[in-house]
C-alpha atoms as a PDB file:
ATOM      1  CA  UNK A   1       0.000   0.000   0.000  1.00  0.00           C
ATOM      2  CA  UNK A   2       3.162   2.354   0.883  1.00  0.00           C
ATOM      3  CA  UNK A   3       4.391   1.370  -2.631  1.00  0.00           C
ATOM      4  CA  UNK A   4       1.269   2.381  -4.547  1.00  0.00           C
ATOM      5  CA  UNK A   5       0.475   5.595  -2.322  1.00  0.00           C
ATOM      6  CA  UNK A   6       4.660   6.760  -3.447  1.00  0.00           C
ATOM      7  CA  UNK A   7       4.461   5.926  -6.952  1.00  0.00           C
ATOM      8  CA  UNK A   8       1.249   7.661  -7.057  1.00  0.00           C
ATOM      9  CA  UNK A   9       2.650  10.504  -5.739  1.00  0.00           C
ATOM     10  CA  UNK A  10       5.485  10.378  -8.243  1.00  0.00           C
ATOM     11  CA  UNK A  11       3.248  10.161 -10.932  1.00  0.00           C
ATOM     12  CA  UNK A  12       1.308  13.559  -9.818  1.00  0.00           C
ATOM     13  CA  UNK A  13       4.641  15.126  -9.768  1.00  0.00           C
ATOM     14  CA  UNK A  14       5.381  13.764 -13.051  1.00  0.00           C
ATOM     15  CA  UNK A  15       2.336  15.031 -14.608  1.00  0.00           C
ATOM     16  CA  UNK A  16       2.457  18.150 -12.932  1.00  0.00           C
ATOM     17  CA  UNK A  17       5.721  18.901 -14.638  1.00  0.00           C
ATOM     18  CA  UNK A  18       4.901  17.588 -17.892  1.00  0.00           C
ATOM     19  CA  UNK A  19       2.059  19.960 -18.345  1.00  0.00           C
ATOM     20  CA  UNK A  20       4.711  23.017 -16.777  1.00  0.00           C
ATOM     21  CA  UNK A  21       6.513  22.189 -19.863  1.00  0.00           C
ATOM     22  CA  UNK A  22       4.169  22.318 -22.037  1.00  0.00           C
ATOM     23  CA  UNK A  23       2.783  25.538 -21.042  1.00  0.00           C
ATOM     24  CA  UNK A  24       5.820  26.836 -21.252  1.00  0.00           C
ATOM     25  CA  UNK A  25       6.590  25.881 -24.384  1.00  0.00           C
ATOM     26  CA  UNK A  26       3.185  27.605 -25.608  1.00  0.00           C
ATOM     27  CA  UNK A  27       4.281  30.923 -23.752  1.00  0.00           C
ATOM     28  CA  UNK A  28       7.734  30.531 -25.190  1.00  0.00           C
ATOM     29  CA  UNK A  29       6.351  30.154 -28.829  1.00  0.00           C
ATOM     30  CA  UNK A  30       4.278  33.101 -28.179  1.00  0.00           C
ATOM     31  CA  UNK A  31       6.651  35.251 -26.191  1.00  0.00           C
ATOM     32  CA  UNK A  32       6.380  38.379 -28.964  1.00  0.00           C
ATOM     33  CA  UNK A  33       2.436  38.279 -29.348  1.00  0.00           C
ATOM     34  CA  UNK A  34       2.469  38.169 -25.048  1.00  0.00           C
ATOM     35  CA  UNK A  35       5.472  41.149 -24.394  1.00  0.00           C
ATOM     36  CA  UNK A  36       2.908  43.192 -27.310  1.00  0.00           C
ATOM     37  CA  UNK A  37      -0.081  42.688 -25.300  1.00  0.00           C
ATOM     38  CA  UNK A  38       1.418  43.228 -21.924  1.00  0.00           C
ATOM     39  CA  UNK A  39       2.755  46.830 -23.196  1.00  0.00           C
ATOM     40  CA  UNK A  40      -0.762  47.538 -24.315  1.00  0.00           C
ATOM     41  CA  UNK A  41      -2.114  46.228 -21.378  1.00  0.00           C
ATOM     42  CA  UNK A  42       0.448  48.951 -19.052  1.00  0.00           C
ATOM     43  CA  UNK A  43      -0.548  51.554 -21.665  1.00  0.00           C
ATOM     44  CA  UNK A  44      -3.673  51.261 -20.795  1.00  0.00           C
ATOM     45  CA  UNK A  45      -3.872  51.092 -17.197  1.00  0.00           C
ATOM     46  CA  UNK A  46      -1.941  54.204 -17.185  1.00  0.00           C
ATOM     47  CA  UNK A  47      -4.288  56.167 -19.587  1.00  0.00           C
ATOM     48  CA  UNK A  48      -7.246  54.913 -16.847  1.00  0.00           C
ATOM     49  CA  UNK A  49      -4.869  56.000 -14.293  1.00  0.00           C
ATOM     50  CA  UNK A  50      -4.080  59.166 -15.357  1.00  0.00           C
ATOM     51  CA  UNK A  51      -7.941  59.915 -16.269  1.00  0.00           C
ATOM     52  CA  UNK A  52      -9.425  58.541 -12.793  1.00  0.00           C
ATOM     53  CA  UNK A  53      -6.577  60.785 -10.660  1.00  0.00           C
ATOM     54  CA  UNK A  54      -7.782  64.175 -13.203  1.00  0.00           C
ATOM     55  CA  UNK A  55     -11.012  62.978 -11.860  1.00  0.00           C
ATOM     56  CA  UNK A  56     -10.124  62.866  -8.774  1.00  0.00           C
ATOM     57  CA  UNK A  57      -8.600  66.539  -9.029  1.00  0.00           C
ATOM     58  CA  UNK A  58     -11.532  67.588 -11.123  1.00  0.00           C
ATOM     59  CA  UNK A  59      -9.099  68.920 -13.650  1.00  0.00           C
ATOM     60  CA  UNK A  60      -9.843  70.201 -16.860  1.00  0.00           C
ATOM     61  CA  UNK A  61      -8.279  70.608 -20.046  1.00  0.00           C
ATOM     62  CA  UNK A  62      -6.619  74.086 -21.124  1.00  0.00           C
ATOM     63  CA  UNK A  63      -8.234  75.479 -23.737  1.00  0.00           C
ATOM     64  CA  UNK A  64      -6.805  77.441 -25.996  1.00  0.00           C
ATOM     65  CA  UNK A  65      -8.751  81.308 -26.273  1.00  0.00           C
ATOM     66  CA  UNK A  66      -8.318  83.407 -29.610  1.00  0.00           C
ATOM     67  CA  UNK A  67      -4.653  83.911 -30.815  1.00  0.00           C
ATOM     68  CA  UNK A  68      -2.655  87.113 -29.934  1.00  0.00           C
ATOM     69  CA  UNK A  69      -3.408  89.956 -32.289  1.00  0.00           C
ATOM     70  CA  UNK A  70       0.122  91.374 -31.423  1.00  0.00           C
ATOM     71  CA  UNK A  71       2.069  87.979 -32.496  1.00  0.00           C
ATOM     72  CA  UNK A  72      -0.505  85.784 -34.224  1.00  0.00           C
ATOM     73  CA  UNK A  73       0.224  82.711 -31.098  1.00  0.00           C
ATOM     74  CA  UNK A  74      -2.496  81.155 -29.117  1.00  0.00           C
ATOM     75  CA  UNK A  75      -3.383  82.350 -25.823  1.00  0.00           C
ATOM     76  CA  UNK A  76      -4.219  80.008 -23.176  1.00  0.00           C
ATOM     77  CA  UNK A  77      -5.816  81.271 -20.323  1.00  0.00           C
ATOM     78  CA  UNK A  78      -5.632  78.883 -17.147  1.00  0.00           C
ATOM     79  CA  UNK A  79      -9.055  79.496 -14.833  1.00  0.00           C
ATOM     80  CA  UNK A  80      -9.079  78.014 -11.032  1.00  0.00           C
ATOM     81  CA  UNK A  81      -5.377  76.503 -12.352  1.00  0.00           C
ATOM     82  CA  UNK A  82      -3.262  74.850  -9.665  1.00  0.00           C
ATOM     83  CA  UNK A  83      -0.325  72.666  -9.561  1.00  0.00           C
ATOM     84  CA  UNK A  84      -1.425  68.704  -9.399  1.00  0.00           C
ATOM     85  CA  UNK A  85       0.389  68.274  -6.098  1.00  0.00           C
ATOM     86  CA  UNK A  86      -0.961  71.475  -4.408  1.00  0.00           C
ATOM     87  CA  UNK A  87      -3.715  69.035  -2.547  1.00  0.00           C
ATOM     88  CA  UNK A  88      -1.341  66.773  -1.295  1.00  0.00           C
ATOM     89  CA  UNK A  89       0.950  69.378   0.244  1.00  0.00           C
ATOM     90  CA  UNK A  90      -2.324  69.909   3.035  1.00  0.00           C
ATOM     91  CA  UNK A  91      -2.683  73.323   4.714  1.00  0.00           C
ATOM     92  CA  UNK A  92       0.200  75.173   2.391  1.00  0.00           C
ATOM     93  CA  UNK A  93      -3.095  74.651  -0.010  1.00  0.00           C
ATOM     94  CA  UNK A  94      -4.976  77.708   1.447  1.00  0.00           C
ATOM     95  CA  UNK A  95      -1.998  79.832   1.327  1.00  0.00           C
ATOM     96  CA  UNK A  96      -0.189  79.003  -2.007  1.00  0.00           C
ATOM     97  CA  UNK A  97      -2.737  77.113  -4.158  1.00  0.00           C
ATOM     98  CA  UNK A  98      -5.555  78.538  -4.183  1.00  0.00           C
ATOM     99  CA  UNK A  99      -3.852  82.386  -4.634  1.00  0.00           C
ATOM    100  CA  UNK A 100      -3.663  82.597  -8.135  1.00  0.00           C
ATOM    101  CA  UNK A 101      -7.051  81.678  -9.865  1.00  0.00           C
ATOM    102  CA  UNK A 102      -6.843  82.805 -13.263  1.00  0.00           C
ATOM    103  CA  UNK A 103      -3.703  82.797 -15.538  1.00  0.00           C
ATOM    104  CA  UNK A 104      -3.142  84.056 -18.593  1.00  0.00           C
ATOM    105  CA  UNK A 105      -0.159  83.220 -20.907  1.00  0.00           C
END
């Protein structure tokens, strides 16, 4: 019974690693299709990132007003702007952040 109970065990192990093999071969074979989809993947989750913490800031995007009669260049004019890391810095946020609402340049 000892016998049978260790070979069986044996043979798990020996099925276990034939079928780690295997899937590794698949990965291996598909290595450049897999590194392409992870880099989407990470593009991705950084896009979402980046939109749920301008969310989170309620930030908008600059728009850019009527160009400069002097030189012809846009204008963009910056309403309620603030530096992303002003609401992080905690009670300096009353005294520097919030100072200068409107910015034109």
């Amino acid at each position: 019974m000892n016998n049978a109970y260790l070979e069986l065990q044996l043979a798990e192990r020996n099925e276990i690693l034939r079928v780690l093999q295997e899937l590794t071969s698949l990965i291996g074979t598909n290595a450049d299709q897999i590194e392409v989809l992870v880099e989407a993947l990470a593009e991705i989750d950084f896009i979402l990132m980046c939109a749920k913490y301008a969310d989170d800031l309620q930030a908008a995007e600059p728009l850019l007003a009527e160009p400069n009669r002097k030189n012809g260049l846009p204008v963009l004019r910056l309403y309620e702007a603030r530096h992303p890391c002003c609401p992080l810095i905690g009670w300096y946020r009353s005294m520097l952040c919030w100072t200068t609402r409107h910015l034109l340049l």
